[in-house]
Every structure is written in C-alpha cells, then in structure tokens.
PDB file of N, CA and C in Angstrom:
ATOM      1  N   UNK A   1     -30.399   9.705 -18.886  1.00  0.00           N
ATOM      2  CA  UNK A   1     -28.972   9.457 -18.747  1.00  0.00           C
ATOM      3  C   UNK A   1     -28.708   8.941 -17.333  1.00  0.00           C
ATOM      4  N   UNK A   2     -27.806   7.728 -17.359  1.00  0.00           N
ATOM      5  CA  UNK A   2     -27.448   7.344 -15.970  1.00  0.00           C
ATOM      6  C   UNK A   2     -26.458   8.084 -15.545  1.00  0.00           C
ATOM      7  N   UNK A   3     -26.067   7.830 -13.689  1.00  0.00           N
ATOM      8  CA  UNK A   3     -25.246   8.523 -13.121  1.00  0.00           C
ATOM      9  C   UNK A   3     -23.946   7.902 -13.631  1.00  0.00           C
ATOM     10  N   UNK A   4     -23.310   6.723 -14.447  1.00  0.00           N
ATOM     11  CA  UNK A   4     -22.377   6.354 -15.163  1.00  0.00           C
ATOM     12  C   UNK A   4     -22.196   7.011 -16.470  1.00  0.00           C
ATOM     13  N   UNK A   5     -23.272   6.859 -17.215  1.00  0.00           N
ATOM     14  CA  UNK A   5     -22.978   8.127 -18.429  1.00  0.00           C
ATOM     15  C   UNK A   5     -22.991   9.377 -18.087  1.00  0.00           C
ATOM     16  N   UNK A   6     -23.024   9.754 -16.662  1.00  0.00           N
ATOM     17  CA  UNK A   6     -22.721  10.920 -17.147  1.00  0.00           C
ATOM     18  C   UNK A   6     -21.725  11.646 -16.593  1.00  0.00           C
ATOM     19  N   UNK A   7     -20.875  10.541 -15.460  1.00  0.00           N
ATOM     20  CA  UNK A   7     -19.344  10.523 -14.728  1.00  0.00           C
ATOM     21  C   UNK A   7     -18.505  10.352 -16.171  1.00  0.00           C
ATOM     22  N   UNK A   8     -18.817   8.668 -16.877  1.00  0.00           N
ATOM     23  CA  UNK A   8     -18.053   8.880 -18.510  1.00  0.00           C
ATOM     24  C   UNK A   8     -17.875  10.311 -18.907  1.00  0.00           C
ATOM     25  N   UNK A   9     -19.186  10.975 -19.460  1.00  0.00           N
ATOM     26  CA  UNK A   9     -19.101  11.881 -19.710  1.00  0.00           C
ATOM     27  C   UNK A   9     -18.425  13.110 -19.127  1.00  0.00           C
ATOM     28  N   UNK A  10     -17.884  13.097 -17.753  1.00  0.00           N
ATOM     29  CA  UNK A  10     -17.070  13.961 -17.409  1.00  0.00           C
ATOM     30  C   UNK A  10     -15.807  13.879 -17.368  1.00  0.00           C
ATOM     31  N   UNK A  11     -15.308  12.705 -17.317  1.00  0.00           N
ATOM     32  CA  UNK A  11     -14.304  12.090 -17.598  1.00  0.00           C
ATOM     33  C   UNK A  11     -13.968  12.254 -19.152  1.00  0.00           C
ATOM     34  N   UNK A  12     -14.619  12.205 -19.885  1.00  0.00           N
ATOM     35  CA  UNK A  12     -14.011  12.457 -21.675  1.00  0.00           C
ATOM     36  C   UNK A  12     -13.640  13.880 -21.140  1.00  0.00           C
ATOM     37  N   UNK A  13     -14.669  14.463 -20.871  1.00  0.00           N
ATOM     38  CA  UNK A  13     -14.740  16.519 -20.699  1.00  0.00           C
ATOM     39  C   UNK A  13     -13.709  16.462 -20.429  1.00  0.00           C
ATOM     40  N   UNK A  14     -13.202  16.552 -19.091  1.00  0.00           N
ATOM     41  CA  UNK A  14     -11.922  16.701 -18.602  1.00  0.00           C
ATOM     42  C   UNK A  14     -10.862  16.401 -18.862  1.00  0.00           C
ATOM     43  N   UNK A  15     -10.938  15.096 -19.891  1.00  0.00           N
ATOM     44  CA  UNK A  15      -9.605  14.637 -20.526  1.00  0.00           C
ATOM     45  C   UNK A  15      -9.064  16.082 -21.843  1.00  0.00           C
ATOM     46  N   UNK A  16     -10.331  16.120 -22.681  1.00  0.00           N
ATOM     47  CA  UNK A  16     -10.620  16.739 -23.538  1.00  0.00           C
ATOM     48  C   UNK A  16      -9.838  18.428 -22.852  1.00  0.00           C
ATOM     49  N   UNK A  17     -10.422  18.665 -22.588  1.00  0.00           N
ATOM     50  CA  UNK A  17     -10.456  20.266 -21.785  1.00  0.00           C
ATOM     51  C   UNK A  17      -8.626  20.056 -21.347  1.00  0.00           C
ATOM     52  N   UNK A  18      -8.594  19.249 -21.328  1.00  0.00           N
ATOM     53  CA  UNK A  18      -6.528  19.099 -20.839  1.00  0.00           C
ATOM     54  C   UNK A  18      -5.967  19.422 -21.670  1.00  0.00           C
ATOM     55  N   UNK A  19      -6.794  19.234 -22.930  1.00  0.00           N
ATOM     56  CA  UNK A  19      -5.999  19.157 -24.495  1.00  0.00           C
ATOM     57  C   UNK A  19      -5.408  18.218 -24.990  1.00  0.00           C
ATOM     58  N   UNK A  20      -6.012  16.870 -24.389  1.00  0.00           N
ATOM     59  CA  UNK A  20      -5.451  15.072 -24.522  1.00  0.00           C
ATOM     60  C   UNK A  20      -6.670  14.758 -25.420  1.00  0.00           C
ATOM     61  N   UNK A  21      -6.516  13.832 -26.081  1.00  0.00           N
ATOM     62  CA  UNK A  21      -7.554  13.065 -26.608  1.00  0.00           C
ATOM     63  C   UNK A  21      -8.303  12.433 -25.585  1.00  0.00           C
ATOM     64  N   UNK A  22      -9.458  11.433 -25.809  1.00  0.00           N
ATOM     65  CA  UNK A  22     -10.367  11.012 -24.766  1.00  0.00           C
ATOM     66  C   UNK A  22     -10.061   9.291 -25.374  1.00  0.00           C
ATOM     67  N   UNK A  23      -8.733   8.972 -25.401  1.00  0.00           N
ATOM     68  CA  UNK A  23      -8.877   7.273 -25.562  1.00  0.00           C
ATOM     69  C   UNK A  23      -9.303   6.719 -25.039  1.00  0.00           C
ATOM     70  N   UNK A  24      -9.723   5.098 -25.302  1.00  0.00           N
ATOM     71  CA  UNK A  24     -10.580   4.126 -24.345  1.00  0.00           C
ATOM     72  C   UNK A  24      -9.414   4.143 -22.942  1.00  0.00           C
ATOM     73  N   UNK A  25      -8.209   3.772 -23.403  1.00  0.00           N
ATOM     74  CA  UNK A  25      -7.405   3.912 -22.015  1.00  0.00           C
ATOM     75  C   UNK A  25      -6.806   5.274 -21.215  1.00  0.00           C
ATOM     76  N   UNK A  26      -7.167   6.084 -21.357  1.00  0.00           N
ATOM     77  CA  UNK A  26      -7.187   7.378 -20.607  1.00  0.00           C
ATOM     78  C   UNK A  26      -8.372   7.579 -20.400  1.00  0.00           C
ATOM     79  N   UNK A  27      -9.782   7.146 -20.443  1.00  0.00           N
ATOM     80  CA  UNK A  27     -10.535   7.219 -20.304  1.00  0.00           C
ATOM     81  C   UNK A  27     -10.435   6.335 -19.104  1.00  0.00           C
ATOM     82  N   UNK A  28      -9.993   5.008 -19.334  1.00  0.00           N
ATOM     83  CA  UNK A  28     -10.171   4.009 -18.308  1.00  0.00           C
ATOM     84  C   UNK A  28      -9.343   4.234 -16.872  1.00  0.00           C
ATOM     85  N   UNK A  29      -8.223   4.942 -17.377  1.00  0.00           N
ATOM     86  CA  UNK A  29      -7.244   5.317 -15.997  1.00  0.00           C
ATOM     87  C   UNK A  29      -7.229   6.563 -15.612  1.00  0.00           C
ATOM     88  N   UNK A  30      -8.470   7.485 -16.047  1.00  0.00           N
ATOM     89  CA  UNK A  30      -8.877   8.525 -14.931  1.00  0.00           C
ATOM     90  C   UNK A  30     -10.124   8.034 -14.111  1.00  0.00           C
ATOM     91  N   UNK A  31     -10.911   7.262 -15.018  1.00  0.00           N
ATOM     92  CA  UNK A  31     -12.027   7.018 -14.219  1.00  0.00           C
ATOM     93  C   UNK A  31     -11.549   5.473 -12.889  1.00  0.00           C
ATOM     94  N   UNK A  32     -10.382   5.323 -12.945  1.00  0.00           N
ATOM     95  CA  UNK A  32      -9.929   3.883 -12.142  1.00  0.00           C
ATOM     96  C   UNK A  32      -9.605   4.892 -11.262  1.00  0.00           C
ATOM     97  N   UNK A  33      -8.963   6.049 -11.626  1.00  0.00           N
ATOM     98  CA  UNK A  33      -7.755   6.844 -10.698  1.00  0.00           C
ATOM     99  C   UNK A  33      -9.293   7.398  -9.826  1.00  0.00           C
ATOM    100  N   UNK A  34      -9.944   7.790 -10.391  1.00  0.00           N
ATOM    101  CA  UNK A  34     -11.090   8.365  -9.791  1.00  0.00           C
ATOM    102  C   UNK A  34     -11.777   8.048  -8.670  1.00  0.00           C
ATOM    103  N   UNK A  35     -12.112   6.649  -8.815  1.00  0.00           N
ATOM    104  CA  UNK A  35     -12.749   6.038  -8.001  1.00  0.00           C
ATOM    105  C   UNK A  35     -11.912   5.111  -7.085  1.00  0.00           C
ATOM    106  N   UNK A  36     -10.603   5.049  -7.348  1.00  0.00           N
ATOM    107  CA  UNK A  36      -9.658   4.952  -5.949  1.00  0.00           C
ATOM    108  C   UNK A  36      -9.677   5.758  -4.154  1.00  0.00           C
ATOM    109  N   UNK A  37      -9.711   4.557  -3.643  1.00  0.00           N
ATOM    110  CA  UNK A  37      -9.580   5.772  -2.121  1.00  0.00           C
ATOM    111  C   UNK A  37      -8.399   5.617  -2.044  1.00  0.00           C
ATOM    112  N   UNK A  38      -7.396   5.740  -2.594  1.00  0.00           N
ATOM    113  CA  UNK A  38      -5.943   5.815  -2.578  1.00  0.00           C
ATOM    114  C   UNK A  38      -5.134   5.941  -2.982  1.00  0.00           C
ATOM    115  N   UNK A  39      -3.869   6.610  -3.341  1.00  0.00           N
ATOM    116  CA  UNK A  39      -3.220   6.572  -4.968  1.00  0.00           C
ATOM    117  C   UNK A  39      -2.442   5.130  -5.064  1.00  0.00           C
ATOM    118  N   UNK A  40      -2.461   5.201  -6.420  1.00  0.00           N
ATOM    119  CA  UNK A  40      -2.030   3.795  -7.340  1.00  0.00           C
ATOM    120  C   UNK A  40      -0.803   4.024  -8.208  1.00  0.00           C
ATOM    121  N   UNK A  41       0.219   2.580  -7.642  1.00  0.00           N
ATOM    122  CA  UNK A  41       1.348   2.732  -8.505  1.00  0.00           C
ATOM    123  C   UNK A  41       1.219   2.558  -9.904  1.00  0.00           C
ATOM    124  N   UNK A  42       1.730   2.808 -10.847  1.00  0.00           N
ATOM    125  CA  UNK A  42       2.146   2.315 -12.447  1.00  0.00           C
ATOM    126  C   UNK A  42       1.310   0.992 -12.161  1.00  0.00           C
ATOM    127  N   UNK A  43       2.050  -0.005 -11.358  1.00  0.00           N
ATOM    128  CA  UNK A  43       2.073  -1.099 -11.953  1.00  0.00           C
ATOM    129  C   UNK A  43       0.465  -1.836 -11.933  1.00  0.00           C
ATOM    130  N   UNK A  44      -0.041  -1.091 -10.796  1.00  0.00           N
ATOM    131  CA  UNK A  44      -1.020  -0.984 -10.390  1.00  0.00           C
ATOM    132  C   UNK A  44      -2.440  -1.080 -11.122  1.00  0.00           C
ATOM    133  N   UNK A  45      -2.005   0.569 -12.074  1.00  0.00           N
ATOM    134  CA  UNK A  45      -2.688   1.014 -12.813  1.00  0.00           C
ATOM    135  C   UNK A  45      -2.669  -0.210 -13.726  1.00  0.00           C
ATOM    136  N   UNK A  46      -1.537  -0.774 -14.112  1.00  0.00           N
ATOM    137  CA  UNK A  46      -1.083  -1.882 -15.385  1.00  0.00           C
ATOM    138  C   UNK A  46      -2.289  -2.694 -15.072  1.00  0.00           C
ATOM    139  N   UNK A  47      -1.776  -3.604 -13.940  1.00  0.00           N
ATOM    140  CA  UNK A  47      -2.515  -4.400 -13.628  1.00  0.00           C
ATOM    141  C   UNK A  47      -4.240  -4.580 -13.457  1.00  0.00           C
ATOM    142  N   UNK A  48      -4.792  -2.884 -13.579  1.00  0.00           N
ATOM    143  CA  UNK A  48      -6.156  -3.282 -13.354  1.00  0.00           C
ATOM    144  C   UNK A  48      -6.433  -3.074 -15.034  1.00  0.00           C
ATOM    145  N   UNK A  49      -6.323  -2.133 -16.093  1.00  0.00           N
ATOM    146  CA  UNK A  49      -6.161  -2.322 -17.118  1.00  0.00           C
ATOM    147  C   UNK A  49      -5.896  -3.549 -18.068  1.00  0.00           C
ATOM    148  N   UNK A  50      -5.266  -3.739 -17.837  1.00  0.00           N
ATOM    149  CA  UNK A  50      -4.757  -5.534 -18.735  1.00  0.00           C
ATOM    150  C   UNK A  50      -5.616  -6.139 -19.329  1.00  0.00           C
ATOM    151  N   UNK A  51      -7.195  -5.980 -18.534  1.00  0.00           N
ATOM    152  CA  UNK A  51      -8.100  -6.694 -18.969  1.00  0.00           C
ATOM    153  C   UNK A  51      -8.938  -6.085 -20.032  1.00  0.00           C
ATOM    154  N   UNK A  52      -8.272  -4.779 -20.322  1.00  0.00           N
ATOM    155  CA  UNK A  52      -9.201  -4.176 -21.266  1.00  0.00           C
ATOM    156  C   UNK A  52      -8.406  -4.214 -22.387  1.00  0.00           C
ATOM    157  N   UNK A  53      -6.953  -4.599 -22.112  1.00  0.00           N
ATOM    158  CA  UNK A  53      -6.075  -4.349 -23.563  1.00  0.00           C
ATOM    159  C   UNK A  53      -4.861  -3.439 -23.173  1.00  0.00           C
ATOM    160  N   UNK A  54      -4.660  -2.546 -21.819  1.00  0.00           N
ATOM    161  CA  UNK A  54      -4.011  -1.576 -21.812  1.00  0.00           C
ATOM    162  C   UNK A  54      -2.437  -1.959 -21.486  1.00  0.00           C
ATOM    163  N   UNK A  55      -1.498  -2.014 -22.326  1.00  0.00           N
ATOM    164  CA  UNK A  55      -0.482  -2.609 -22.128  1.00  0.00           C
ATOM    165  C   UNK A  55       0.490  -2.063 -21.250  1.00  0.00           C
ATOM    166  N   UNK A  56       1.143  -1.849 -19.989  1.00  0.00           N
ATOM    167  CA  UNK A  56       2.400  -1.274 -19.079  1.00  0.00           C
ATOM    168  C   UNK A  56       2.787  -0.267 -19.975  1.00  0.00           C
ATOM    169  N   UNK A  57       3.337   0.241 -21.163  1.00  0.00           N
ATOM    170  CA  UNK A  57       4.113   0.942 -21.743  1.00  0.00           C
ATOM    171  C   UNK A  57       2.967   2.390 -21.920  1.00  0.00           C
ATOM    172  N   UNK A  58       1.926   1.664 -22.483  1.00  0.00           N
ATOM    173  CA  UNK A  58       0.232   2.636 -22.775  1.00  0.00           C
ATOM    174  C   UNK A  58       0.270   3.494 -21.318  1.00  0.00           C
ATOM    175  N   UNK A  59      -0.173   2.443 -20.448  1.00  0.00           N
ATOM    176  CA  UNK A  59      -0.267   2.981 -18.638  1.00  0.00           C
ATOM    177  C   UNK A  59       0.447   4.144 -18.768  1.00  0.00           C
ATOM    178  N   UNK A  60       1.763   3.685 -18.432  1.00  0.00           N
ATOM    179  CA  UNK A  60       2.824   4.222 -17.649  1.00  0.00           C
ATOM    180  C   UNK A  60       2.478   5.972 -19.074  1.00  0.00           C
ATOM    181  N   UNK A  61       2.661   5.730 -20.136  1.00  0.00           N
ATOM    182  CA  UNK A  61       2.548   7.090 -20.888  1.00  0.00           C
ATOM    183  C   UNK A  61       1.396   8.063 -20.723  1.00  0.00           C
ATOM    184  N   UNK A  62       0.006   6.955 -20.732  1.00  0.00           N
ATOM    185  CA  UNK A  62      -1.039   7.990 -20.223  1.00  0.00           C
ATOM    186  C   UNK A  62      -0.804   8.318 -18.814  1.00  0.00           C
ATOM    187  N   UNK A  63      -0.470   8.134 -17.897  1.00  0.00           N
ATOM    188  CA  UNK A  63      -0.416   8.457 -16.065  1.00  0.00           C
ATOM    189  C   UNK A  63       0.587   9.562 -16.254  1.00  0.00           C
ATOM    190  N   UNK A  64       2.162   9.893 -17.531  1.00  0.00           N
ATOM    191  CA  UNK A  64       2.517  11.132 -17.510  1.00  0.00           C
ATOM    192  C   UNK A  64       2.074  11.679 -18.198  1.00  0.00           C
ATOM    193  N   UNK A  65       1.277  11.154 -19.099  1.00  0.00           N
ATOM    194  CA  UNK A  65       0.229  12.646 -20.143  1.00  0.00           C
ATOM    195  C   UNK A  65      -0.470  13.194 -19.256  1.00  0.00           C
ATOM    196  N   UNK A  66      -1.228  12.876 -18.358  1.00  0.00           N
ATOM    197  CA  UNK A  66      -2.582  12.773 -17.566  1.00  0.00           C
ATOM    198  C   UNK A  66      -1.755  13.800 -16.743  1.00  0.00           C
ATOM    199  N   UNK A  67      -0.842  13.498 -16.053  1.00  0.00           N
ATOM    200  CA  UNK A  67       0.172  14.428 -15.340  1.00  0.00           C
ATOM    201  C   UNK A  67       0.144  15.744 -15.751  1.00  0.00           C
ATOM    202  N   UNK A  68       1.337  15.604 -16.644  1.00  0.00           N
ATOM    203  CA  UNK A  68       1.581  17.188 -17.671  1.00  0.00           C
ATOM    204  C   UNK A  68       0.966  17.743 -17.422  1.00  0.00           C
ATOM    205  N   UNK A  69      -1.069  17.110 -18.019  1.00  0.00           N
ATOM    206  CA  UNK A  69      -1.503  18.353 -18.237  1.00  0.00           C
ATOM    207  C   UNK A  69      -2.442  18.608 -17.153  1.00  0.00           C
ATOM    208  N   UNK A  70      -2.218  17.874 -16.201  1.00  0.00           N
ATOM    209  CA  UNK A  70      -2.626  18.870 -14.564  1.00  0.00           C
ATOM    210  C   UNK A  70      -3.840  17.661 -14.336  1.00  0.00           C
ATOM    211  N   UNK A  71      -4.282  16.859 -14.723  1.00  0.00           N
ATOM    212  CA  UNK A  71      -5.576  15.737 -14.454  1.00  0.00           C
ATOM    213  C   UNK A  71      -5.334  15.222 -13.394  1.00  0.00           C
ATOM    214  N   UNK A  72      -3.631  14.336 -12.882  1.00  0.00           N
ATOM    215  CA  UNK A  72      -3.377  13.985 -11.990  1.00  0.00           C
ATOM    216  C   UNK A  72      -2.041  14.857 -11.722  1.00  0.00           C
ATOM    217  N   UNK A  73      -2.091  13.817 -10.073  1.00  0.00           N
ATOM    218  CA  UNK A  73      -0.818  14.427  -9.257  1.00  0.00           C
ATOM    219  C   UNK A  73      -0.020  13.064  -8.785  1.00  0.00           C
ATOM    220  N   UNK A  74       1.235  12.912  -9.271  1.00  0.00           N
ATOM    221  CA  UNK A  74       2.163  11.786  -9.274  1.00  0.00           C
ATOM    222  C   UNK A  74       3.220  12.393  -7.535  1.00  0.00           C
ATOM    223  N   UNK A  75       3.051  11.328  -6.734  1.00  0.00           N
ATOM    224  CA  UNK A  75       4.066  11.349  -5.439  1.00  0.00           C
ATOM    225  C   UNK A  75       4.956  10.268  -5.172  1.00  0.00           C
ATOM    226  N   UNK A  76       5.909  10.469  -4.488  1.00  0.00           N
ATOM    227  CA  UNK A  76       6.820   9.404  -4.441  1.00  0.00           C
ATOM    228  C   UNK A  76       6.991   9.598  -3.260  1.00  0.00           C
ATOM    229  N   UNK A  77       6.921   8.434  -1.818  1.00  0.00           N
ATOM    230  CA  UNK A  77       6.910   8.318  -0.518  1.00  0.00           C
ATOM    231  C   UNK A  77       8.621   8.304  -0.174  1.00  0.00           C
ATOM    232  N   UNK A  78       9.464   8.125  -1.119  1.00  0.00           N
ATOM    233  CA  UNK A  78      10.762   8.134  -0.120  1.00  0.00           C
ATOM    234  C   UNK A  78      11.278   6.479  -0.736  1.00  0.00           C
ATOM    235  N   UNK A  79      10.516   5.725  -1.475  1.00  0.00           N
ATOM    236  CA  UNK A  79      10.362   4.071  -1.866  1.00  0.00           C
ATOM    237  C   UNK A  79      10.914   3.639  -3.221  1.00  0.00           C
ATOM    238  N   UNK A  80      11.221   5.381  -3.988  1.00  0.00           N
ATOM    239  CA  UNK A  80      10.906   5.444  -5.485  1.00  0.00           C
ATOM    240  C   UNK A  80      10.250   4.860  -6.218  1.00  0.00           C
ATOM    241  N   UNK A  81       9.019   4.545  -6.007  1.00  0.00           N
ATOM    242  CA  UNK A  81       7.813   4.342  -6.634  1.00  0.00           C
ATOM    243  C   UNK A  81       7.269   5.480  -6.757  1.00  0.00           C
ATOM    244  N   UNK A  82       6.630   5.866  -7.897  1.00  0.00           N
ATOM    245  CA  UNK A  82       5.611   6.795  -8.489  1.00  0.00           C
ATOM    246  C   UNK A  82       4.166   6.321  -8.237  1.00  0.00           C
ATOM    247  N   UNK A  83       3.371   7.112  -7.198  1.00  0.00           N
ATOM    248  CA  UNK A  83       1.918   7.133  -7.192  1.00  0.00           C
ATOM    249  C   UNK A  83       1.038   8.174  -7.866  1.00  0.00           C
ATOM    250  N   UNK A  84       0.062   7.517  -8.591  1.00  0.00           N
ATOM    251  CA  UNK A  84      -0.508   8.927  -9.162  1.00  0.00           C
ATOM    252  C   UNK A  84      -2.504   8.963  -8.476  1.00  0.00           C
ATOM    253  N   UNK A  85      -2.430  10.196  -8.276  1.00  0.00           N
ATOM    254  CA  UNK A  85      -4.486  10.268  -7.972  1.00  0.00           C
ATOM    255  C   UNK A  85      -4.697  11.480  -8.626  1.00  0.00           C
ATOM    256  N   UNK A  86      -5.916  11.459  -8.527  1.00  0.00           N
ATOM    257  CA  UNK A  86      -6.967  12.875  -8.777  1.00  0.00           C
ATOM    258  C   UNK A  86      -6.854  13.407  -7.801  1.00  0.00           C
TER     259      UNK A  86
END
C-alpha cells in the first residue's frame, strides 16, 4: 500500500467515523482541505474541484456537512467570507 492509499484511506475513515458518507467530493475536499497550508474560501474550494465535477452548490454543502460534524473548522476574518481547514 502506498503512502496515498493509505492518507485516501484515512480520509474515507474519518469522513465515515463523522457519520457522513465517504463521496468522491467529500472525499476530495477533506483531502484538498488537508493538504492546504492555509484555510480556503467556498469559492476556493469550488474552484479547485470543478475539475473533478464538483459543482459550487455540492462545495459549499459538503464544507457545512464536513463542519457539523466536527471534520472542519469554518472562520470568518471580519471580511464575511467563510474559511474552512482541518
């Protein structure tokens, strides 16, 4: 097993263990959120997604599922923009 299958693989776990399903795009925007050195707006998130299919409306719902259930932490600098990280 590579060190990618087996980050994937912690990444499903942890989605899973939230009590979320492990979709291709919650899959894709913990492991993006993951490997950020910085937190990322919505649009952000949109924008690196897109190329896999993940449409703004998808994003923006998984980044508050992902929320809810404690995966990430969403901040707002004072800009009202929503940032979310691990």
């Amino acid at each position: 097993m590579t060190k990618d299958d087996e980050s994937l693989d912690l990444v499903k776990q942890a989605i899973r263990e939230a009590g979320l399903r492990a979709t291709p795009a919650r899959i894709a925007t913990l492991q993006l959120l993951r490997e950020s050195p910085s937190p990322l707006t919505h649009a952000a998130v949109a924008e690196h997604l897109s190329g896999l299919g993940v449409d703004k409306a998808t994003a923006f719902r998984n980044l508050n599922d992902m929320t809810d259930a404690g995966l990430l932490r969403r901040t707002e600098v004072g800009d009202h923009v929503w940032r979310f990280e691990t």
